[in-house]
N, C-alpha and C. Protein backbone atom coordinates (compact mmCIF):
# COMPACT_ATOMS: atom_id res chain seq x y z
N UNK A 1 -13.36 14.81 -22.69
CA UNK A 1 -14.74 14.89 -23.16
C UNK A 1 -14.94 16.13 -24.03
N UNK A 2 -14.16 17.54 -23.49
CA UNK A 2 -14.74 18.47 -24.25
C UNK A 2 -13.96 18.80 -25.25
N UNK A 3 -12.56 18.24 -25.49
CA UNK A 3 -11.83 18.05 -26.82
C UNK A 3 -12.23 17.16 -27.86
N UNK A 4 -12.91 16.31 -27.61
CA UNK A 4 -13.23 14.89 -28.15
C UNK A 4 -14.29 15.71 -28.72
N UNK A 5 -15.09 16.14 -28.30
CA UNK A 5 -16.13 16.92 -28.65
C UNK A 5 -16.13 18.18 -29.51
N UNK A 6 -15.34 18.87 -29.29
CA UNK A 6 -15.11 19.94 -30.32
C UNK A 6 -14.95 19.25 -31.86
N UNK A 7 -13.37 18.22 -31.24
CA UNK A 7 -13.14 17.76 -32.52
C UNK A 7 -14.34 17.25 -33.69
N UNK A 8 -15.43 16.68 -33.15
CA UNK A 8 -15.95 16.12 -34.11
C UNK A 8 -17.01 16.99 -34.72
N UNK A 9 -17.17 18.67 -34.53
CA UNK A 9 -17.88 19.64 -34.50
C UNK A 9 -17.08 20.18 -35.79
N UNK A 10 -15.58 20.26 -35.58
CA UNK A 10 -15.11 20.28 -37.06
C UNK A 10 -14.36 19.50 -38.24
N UNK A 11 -15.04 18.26 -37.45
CA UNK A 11 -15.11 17.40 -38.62
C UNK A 11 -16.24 17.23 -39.46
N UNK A 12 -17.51 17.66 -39.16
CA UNK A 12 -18.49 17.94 -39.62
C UNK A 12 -18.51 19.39 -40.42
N UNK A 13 -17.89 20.65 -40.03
CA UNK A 13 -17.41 20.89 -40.68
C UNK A 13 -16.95 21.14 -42.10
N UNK A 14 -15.65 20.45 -41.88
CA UNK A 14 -14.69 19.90 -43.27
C UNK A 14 -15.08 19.22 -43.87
N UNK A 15 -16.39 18.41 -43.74
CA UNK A 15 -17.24 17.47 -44.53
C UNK A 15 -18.05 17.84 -45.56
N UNK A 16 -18.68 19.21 -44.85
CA UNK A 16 -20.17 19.59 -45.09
C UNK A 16 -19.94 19.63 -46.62
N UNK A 17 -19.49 19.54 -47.71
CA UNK A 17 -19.15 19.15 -48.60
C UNK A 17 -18.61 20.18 -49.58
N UNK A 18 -19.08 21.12 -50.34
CA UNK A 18 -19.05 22.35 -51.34
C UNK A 18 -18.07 23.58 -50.20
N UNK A 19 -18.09 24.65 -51.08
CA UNK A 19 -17.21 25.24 -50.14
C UNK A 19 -18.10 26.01 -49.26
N UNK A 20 -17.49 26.42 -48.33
CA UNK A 20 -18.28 26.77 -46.87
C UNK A 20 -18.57 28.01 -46.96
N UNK A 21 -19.49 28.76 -46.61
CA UNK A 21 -20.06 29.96 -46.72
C UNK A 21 -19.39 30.73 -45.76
N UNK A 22 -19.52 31.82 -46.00
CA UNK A 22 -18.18 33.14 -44.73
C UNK A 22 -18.62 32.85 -43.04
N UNK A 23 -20.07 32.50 -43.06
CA UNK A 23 -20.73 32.31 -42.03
C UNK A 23 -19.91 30.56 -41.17
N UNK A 24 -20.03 29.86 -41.99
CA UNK A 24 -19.19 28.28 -42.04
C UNK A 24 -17.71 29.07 -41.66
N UNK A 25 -17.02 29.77 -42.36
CA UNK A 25 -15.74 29.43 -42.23
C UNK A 25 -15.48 30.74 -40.68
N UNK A 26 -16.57 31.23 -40.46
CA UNK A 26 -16.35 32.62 -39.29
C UNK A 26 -16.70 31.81 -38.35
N UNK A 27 -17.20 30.66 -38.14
CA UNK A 27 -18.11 29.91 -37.03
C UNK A 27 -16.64 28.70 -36.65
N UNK A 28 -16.13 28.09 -38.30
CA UNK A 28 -14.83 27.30 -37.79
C UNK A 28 -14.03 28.48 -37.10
N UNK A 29 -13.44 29.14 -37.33
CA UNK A 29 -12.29 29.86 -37.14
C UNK A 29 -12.84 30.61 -35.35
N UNK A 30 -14.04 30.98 -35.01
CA UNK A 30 -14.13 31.40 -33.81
C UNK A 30 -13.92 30.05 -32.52
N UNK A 31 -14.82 29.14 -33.34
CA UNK A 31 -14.21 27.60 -32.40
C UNK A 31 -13.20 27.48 -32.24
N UNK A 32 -11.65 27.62 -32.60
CA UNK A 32 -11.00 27.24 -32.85
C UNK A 32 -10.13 28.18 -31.80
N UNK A 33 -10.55 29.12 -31.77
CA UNK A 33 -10.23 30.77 -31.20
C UNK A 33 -10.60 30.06 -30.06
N UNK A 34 -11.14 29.63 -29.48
CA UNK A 34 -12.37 29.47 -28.29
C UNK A 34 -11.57 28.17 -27.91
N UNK A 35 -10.95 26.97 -28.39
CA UNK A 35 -10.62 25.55 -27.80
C UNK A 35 -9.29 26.79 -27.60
N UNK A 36 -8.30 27.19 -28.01
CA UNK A 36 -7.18 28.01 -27.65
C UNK A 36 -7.19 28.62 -26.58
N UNK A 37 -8.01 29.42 -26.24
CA UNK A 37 -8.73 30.43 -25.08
C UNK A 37 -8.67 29.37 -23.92
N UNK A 38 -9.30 28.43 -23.89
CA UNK A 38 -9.79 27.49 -23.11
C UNK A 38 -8.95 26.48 -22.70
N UNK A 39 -7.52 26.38 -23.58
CA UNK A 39 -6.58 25.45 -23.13
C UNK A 39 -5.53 26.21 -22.31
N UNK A 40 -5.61 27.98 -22.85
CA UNK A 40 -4.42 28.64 -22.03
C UNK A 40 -5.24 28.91 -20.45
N UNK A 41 -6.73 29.09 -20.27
CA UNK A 41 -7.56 29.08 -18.96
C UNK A 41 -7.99 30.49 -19.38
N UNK A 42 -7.77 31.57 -20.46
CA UNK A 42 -8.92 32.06 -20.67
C UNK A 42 -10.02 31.55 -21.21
N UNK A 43 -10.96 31.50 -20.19
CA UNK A 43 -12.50 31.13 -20.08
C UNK A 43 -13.59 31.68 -20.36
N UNK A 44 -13.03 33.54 -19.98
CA UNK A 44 -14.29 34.63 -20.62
C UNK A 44 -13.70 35.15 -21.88
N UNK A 45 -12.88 34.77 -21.90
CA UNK A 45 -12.42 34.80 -23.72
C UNK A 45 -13.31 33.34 -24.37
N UNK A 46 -12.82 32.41 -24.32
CA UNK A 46 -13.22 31.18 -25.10
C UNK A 46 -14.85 31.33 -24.86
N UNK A 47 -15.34 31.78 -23.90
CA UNK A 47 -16.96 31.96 -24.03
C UNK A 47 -17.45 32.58 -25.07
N UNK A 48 -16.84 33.97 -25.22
CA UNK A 48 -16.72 35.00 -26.11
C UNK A 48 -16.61 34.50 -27.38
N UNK A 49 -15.64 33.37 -27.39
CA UNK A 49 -15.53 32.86 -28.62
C UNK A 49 -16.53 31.82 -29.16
N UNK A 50 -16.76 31.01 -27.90
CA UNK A 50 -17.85 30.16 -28.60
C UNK A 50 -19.53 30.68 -29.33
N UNK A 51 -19.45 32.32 -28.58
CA UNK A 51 -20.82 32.83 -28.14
C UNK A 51 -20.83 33.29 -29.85
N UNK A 52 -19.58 33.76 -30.67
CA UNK A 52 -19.54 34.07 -32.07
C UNK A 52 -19.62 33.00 -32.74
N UNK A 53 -19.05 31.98 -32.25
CA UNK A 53 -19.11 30.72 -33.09
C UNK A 53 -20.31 30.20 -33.58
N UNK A 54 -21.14 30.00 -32.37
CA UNK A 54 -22.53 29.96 -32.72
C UNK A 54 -23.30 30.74 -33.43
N UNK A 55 -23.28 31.83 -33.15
CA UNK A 55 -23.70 32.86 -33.97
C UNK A 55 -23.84 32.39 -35.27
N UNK A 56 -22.67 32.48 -35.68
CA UNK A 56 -22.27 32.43 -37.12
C UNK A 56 -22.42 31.17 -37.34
N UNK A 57 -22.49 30.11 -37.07
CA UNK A 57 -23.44 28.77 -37.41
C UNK A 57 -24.64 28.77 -37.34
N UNK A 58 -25.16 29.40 -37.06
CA UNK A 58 -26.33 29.69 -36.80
C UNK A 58 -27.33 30.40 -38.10
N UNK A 59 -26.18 31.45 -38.34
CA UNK A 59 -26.75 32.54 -39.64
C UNK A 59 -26.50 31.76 -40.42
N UNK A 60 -25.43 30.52 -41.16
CA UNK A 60 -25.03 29.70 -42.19
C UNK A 60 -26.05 28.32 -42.19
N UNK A 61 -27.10 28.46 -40.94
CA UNK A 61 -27.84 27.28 -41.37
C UNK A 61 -27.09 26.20 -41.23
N UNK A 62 -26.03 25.75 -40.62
CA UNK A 62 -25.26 25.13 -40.21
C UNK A 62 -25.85 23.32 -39.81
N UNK A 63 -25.39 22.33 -40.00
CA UNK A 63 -25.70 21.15 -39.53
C UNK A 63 -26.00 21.31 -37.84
N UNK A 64 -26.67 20.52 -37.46
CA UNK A 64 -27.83 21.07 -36.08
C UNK A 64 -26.90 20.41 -35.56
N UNK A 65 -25.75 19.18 -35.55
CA UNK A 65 -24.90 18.50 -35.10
C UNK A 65 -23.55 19.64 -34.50
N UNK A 66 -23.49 19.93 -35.45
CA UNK A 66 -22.38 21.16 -35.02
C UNK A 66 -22.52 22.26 -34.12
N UNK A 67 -24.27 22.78 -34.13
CA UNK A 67 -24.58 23.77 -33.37
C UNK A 67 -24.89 23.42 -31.92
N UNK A 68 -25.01 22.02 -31.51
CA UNK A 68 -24.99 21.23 -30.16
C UNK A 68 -23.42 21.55 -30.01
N UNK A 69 -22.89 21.28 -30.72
CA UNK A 69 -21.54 21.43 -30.00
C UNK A 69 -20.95 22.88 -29.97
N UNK A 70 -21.31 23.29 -30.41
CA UNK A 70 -21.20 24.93 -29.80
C UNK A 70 -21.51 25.48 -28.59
N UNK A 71 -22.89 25.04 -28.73
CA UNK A 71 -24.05 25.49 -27.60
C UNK A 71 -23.23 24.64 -26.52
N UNK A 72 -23.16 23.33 -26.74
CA UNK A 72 -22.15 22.72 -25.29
C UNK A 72 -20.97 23.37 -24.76
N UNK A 73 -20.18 23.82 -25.74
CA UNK A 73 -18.98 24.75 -25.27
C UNK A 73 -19.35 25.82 -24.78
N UNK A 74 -20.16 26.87 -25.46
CA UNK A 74 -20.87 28.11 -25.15
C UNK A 74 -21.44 27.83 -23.48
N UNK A 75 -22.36 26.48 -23.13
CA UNK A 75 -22.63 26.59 -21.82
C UNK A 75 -21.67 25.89 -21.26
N UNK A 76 -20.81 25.53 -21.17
CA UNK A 76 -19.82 24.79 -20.43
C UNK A 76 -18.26 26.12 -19.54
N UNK A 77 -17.83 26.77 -20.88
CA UNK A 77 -17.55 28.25 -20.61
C UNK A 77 -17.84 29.09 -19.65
N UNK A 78 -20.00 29.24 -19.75
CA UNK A 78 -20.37 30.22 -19.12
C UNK A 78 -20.57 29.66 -17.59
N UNK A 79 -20.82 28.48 -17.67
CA UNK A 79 -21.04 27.82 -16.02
C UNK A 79 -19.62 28.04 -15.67
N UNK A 80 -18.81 28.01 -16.12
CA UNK A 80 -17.20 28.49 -15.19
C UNK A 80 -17.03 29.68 -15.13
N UNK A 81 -17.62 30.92 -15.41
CA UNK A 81 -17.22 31.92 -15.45
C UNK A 81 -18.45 32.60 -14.62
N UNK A 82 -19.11 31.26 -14.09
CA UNK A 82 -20.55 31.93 -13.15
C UNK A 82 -21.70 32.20 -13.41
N UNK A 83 -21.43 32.36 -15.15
CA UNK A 83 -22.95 32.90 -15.65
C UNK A 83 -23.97 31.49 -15.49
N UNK A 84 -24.35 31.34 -14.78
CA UNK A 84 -25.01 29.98 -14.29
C UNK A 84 -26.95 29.92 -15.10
N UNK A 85 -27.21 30.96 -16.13
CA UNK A 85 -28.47 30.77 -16.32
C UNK A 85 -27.47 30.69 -17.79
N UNK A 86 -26.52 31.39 -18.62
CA UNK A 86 -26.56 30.81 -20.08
C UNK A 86 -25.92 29.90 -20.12
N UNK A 87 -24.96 28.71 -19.02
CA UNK A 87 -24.57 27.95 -18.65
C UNK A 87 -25.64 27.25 -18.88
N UNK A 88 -26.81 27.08 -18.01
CA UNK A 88 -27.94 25.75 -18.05
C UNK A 88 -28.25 26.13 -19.54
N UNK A 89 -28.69 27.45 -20.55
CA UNK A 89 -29.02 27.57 -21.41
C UNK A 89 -28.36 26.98 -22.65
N UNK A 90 -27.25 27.11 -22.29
CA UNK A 90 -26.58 26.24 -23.56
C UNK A 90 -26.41 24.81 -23.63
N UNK A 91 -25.84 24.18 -22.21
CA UNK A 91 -26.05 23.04 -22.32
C UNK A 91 -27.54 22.61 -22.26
N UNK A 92 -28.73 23.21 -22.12
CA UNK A 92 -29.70 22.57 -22.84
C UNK A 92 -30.14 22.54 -23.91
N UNK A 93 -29.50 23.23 -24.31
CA UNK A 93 -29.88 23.51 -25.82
C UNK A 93 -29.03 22.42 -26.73
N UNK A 94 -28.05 22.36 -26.22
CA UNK A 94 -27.16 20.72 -26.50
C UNK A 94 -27.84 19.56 -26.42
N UNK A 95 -28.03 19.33 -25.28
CA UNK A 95 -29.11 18.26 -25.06
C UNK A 95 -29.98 18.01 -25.86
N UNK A 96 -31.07 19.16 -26.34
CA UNK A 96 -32.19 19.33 -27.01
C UNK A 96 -31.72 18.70 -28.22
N UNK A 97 -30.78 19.48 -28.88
CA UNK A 97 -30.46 19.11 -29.98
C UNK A 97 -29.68 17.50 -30.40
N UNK A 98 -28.97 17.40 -29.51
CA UNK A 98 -28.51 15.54 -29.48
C UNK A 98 -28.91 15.05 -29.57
N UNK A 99 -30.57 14.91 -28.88
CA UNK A 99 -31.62 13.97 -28.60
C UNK A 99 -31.85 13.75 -30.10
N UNK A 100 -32.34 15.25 -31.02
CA UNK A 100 -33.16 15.31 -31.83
C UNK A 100 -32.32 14.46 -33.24
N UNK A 101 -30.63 14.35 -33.17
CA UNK A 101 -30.24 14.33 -34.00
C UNK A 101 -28.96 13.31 -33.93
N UNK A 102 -28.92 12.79 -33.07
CA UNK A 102 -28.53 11.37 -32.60
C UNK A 102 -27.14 11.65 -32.01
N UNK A 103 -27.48 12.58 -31.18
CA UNK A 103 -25.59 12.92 -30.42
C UNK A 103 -25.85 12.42 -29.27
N UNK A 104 -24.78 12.51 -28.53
CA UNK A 104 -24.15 12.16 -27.33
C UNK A 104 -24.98 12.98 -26.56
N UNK A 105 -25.64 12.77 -26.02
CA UNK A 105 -26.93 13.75 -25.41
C UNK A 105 -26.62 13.42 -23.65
N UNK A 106 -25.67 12.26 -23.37
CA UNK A 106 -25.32 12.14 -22.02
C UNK A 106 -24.31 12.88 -22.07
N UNK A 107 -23.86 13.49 -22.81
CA UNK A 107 -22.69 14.39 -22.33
C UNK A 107 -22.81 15.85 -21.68
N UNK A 108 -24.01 16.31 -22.38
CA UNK A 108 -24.61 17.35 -22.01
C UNK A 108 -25.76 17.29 -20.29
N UNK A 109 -26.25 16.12 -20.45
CA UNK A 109 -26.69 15.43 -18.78
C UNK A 109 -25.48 15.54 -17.21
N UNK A 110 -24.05 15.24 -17.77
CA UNK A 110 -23.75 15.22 -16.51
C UNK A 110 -22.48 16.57 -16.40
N UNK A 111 -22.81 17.30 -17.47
CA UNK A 111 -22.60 18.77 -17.44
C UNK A 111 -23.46 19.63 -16.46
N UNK A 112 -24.93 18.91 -16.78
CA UNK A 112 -25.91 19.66 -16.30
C UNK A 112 -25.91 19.74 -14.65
N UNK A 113 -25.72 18.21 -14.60
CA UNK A 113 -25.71 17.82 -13.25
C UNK A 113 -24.92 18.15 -12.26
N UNK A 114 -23.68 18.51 -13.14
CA UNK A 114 -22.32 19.04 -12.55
C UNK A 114 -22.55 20.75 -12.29
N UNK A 115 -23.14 20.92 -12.85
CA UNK A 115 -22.83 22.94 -12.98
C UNK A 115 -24.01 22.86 -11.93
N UNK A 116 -25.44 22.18 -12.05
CA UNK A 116 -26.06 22.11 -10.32
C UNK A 116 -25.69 22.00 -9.39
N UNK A 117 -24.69 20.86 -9.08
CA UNK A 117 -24.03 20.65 -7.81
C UNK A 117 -22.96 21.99 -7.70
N UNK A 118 -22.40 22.30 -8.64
CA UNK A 118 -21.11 22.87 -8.49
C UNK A 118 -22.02 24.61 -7.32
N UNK A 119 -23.21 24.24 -8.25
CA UNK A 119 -23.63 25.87 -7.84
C UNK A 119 -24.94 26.19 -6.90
N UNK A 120 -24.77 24.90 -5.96
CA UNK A 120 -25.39 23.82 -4.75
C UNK A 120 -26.56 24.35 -5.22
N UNK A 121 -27.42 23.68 -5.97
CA UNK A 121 -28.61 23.64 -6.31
C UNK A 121 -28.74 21.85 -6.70
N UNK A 122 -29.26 21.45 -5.21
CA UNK A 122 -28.47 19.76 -4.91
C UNK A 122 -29.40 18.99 -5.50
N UNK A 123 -31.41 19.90 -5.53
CA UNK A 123 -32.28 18.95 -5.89
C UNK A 123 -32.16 18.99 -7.38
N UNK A 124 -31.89 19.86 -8.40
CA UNK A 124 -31.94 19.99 -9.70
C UNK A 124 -30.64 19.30 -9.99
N UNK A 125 -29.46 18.88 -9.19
CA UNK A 125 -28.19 18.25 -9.72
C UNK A 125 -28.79 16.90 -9.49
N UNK A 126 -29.58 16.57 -8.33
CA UNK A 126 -30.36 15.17 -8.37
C UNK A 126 -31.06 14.52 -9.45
N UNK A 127 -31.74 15.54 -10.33
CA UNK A 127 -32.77 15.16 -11.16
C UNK A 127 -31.59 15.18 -12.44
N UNK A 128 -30.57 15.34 -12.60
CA UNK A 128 -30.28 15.60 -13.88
C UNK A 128 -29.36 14.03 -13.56
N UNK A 129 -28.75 13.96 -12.54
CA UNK A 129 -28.04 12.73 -12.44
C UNK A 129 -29.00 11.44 -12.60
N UNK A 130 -29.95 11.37 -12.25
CA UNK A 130 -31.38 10.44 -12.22
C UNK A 130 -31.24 10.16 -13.81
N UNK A 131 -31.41 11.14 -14.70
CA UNK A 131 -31.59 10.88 -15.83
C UNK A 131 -30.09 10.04 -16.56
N UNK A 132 -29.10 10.72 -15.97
CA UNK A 132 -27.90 10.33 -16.80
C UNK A 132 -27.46 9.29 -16.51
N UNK A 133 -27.45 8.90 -15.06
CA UNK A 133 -26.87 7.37 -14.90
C UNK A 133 -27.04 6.24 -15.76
N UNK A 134 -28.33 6.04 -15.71
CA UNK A 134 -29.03 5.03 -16.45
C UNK A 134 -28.62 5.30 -17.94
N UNK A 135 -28.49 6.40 -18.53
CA UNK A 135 -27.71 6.20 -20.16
C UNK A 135 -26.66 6.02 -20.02
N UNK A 136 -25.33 6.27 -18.94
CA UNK A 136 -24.30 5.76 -18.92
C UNK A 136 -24.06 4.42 -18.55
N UNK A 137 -24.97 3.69 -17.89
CA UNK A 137 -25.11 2.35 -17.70
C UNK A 137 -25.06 1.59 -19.07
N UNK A 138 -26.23 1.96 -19.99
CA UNK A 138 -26.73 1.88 -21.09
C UNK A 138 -25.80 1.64 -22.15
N UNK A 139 -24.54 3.09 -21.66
CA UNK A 139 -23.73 3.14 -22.69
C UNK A 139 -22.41 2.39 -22.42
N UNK A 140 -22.11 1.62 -20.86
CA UNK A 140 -21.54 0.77 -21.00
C UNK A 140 -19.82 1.63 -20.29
N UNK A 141 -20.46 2.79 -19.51
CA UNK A 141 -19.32 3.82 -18.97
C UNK A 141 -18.63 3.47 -18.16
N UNK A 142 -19.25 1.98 -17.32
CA UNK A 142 -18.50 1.59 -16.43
C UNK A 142 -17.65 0.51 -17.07
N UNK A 143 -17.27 0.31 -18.23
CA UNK A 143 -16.04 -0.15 -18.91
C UNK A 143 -15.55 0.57 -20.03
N UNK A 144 -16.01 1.88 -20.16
CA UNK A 144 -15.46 2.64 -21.34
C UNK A 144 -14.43 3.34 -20.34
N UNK A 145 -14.97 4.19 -19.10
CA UNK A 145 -14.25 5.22 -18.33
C UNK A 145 -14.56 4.69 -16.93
N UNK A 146 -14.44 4.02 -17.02
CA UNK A 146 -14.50 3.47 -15.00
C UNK A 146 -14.53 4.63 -14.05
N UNK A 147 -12.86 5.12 -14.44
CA UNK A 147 -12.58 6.04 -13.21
C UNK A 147 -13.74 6.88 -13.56
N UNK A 148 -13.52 8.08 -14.96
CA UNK A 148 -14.43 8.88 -15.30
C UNK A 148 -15.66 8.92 -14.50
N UNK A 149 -16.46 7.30 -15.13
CA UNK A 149 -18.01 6.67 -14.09
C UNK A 149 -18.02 6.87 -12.71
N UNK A 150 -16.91 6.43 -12.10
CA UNK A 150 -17.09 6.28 -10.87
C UNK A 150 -17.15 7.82 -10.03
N UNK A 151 -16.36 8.83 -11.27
CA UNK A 151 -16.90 10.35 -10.64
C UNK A 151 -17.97 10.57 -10.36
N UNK A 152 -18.55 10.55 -11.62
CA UNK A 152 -20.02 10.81 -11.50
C UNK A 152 -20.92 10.28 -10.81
N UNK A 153 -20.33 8.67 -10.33
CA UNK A 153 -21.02 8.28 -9.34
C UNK A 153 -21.18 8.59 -8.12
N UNK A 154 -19.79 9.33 -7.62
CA UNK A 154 -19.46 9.69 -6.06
C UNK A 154 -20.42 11.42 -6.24
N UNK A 155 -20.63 11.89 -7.20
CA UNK A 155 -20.77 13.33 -7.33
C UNK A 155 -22.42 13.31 -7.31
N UNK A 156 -22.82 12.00 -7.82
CA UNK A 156 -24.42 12.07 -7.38
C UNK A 156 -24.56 11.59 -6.05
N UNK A 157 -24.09 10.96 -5.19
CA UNK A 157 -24.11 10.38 -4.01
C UNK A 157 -23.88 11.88 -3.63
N UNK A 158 -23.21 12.60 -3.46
CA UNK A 158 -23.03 13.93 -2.81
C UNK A 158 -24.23 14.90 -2.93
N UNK A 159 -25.23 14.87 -3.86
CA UNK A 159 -25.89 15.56 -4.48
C UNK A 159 -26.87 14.77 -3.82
N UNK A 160 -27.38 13.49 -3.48
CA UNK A 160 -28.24 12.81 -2.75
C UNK A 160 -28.18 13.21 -1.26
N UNK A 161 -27.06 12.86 -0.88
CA UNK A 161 -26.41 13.17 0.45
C UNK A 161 -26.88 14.67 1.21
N UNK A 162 -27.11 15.99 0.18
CA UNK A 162 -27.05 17.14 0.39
C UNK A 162 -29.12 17.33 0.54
N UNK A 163 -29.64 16.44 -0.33
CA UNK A 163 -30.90 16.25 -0.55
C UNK A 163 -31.63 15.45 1.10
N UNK A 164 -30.53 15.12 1.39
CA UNK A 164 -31.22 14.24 2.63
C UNK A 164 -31.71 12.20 1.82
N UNK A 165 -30.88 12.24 1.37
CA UNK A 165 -31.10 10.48 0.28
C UNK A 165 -30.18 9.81 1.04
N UNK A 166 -29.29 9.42 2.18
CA UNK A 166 -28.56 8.81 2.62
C UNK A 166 -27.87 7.68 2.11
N UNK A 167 -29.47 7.21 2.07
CA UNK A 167 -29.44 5.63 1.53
C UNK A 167 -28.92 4.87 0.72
N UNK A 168 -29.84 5.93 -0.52
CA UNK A 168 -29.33 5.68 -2.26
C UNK A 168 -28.27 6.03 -2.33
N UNK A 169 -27.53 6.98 -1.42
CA UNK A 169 -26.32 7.85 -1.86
C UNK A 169 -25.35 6.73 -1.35
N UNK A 170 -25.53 5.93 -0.36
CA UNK A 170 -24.36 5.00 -0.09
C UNK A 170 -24.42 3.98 -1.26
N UNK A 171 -25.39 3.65 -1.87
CA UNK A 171 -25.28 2.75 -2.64
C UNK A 171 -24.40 2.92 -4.01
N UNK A 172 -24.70 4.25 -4.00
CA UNK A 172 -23.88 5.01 -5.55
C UNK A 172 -22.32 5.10 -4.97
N UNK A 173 -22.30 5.05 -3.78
CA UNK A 173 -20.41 5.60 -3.47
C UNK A 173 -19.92 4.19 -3.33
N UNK A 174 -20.51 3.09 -3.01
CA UNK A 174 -20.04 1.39 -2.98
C UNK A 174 -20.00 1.40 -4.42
N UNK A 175 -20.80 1.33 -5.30
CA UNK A 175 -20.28 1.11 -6.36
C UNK A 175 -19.45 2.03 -7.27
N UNK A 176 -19.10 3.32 -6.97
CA UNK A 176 -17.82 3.83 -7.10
C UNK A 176 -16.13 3.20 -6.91
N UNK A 177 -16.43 2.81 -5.55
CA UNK A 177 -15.67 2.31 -4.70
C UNK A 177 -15.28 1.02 -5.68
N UNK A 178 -16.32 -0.24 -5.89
CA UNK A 178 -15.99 -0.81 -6.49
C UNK A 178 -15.21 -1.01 -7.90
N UNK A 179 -15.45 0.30 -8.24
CA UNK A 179 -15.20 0.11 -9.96
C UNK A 179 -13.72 0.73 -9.39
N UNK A 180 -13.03 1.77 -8.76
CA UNK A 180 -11.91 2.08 -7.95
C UNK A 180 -11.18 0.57 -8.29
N UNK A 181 -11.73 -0.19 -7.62
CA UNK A 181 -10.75 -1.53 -6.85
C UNK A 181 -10.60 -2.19 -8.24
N UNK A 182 -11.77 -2.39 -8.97
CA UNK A 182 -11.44 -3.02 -10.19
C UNK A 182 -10.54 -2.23 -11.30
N UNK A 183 -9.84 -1.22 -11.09
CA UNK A 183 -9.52 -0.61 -12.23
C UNK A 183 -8.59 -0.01 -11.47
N UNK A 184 -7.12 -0.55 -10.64
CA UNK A 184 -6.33 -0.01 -10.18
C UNK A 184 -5.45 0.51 -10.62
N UNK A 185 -4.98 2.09 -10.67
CA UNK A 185 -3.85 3.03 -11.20
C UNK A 185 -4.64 3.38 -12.43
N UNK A 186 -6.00 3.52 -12.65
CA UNK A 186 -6.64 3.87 -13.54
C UNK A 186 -6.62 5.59 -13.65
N UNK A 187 -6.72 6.35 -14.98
CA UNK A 187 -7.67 7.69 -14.11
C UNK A 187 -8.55 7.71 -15.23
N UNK A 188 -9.52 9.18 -14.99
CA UNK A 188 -10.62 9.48 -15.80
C UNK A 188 -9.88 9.79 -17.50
N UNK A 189 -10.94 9.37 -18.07
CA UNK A 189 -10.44 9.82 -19.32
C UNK A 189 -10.19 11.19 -19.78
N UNK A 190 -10.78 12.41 -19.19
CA UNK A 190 -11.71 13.65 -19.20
C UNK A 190 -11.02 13.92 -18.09
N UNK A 191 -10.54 15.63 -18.04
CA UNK A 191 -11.09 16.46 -17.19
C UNK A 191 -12.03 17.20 -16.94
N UNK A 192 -12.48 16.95 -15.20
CA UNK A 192 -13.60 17.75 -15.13
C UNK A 192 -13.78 19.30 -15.20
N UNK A 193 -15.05 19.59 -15.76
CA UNK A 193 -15.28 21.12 -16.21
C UNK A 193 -15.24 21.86 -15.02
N UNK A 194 -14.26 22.70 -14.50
CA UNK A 194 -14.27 23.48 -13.34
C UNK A 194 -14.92 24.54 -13.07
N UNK A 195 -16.38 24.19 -13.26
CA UNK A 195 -17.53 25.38 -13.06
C UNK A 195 -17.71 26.08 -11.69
N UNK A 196 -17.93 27.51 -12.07
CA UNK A 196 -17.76 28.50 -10.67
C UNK A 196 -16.66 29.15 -10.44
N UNK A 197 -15.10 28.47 -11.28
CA UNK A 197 -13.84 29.23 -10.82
C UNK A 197 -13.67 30.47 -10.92
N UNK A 198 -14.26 30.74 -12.25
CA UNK A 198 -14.11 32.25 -12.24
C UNK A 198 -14.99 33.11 -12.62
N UNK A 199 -15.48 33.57 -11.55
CA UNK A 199 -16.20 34.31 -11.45
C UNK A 199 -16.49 35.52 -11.48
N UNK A 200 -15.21 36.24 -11.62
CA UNK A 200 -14.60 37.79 -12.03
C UNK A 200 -14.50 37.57 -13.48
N UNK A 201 -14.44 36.56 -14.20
CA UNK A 201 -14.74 36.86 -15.47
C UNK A 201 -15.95 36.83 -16.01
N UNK A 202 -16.94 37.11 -15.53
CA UNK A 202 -18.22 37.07 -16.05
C UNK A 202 -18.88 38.32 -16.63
N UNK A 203 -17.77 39.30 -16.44
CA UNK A 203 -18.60 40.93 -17.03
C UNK A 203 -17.88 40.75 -18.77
C-alpha cells in the first residue's frame, strides 16, 4: 500500500510537465530519501525525510495530489515512531486532500483506524473503521485483497470487542473467517504499518 503509493506521488511528479522548480526537485529527492530510510527501518529518519519533502512541495505549489501523499507518509512515519498527534495530523490531512481531489481517501481511513487501535484509543479506531469498511466494500476489497480485507476486518472486530460491541464484532470476524476459507494460501497484498514500534525514535 505504502509503496504503491509513493510511487504514484512521483509519477505525478515526472509529469508535472516544464522543468521542475528547486522546490519540485528538493521535495522529489527528499521522498525518495524517506522510501530508503523506511525500507532499511529507519523510521525517524524517513519521517525527517518526508517532513522536508512536504515542505518543499508545499513552497513549489505543488499538485495537491502529491502533497496527500506526503502528508500520508509524513503521518504514517510519525504514528510508528509514537508521535501519535502528527501521525493523526498527517494522515488527515491526506484524507482531506483525497476526498477533495479524487485519491484513494480509504487508504488514509484504515491508517487512521489502525494508528487508533494500535495506540488503544478503541472508540476513535471504531469510528474511523465505521467509515472505511463500507468504501472498501464499495471498492470491491474483498476481491481486490481478500486477505489484506479480511485484516481489517478482524482489526475492527477487535476495536468493537474492546468498545464492549460483542455482537457486531462477531459478525466482522465470520466474515473474515470466510473470505480466509475462500482464498486459501492467499496473503495480504500490503504490509501492515507497524505503528508504536519505535518509540525511542521520536526525539
Amino acid at each position: 500500500m505504502s509503496i504503491r503509493y509513493v510511487a504514484l506521488a512521483f509519477s505525478i511528479v515526472l509529469v508535472s510537465g516544464c522543468a521542475a522548480s528547486i522546490n519540485e526537485y528538493n521535495a522529489r529527492q527528499h521522498a525518495q530519501a524517506g522510501v530508503k530510510a523506511g525500507k532499511s527501518g529507519e523510521f525517524a529518519k524517513a519521517r525527517k525525510e518526508f517532513a522536508r519533502a512536504l515542505t518543499n512541495a508545499r513552497l513549489a505549489n505543488a499538485d495537491l495530489k502529491l502533497v496527500a501523499v506526503l502528508s500520508y507518509e509524513y503521518g504514517r512515519y510519525s504514528g510508528m515512531i509514537c508521535d501519535w498527534v502528527e501521525g493523526e495530523k498527517g494522515l488527515t490531512e491526506a484524507y482531506d486532500l483525497d476526498r477533495q481531489n479524487g485519491g484513494p481517501a480509504y487508504l488514509s481511513l484504515v491508517e487512521l483506524a489502525r494508528l487508533n487501535l494500535d495506540r488503544q484509543q478503541y472508540s476513535n479506531a471504531v469510528e474511523y473503521f465505521d467509515r472505511v469498511v463500507p468504501e472498501l466494500e464499495t471498492s470491491h476489497a474483498d476481491t481486490r485483497d481478500p486477505i489484506g480485507y479480511a485484516q481489517v476486518l478482524d482489526e475492527y472486530a477487535a476495536s468493537l470487542e474492546k468498545t464492549g460491541k460483542n455482537g457486531l464484532a462477531g459478525k466482522f470476524r465470520d466474515r473474515a473467517g470466510d473470505l480466509r476459507k475462500a482464498y486459501p494460501g492467499k496473503s495480504a497484498h500490503t504490509e501492515r504499518t507497524p505503528y508504536g514500534t519505535q518509540c525511542h525514535g521520536a526525539s
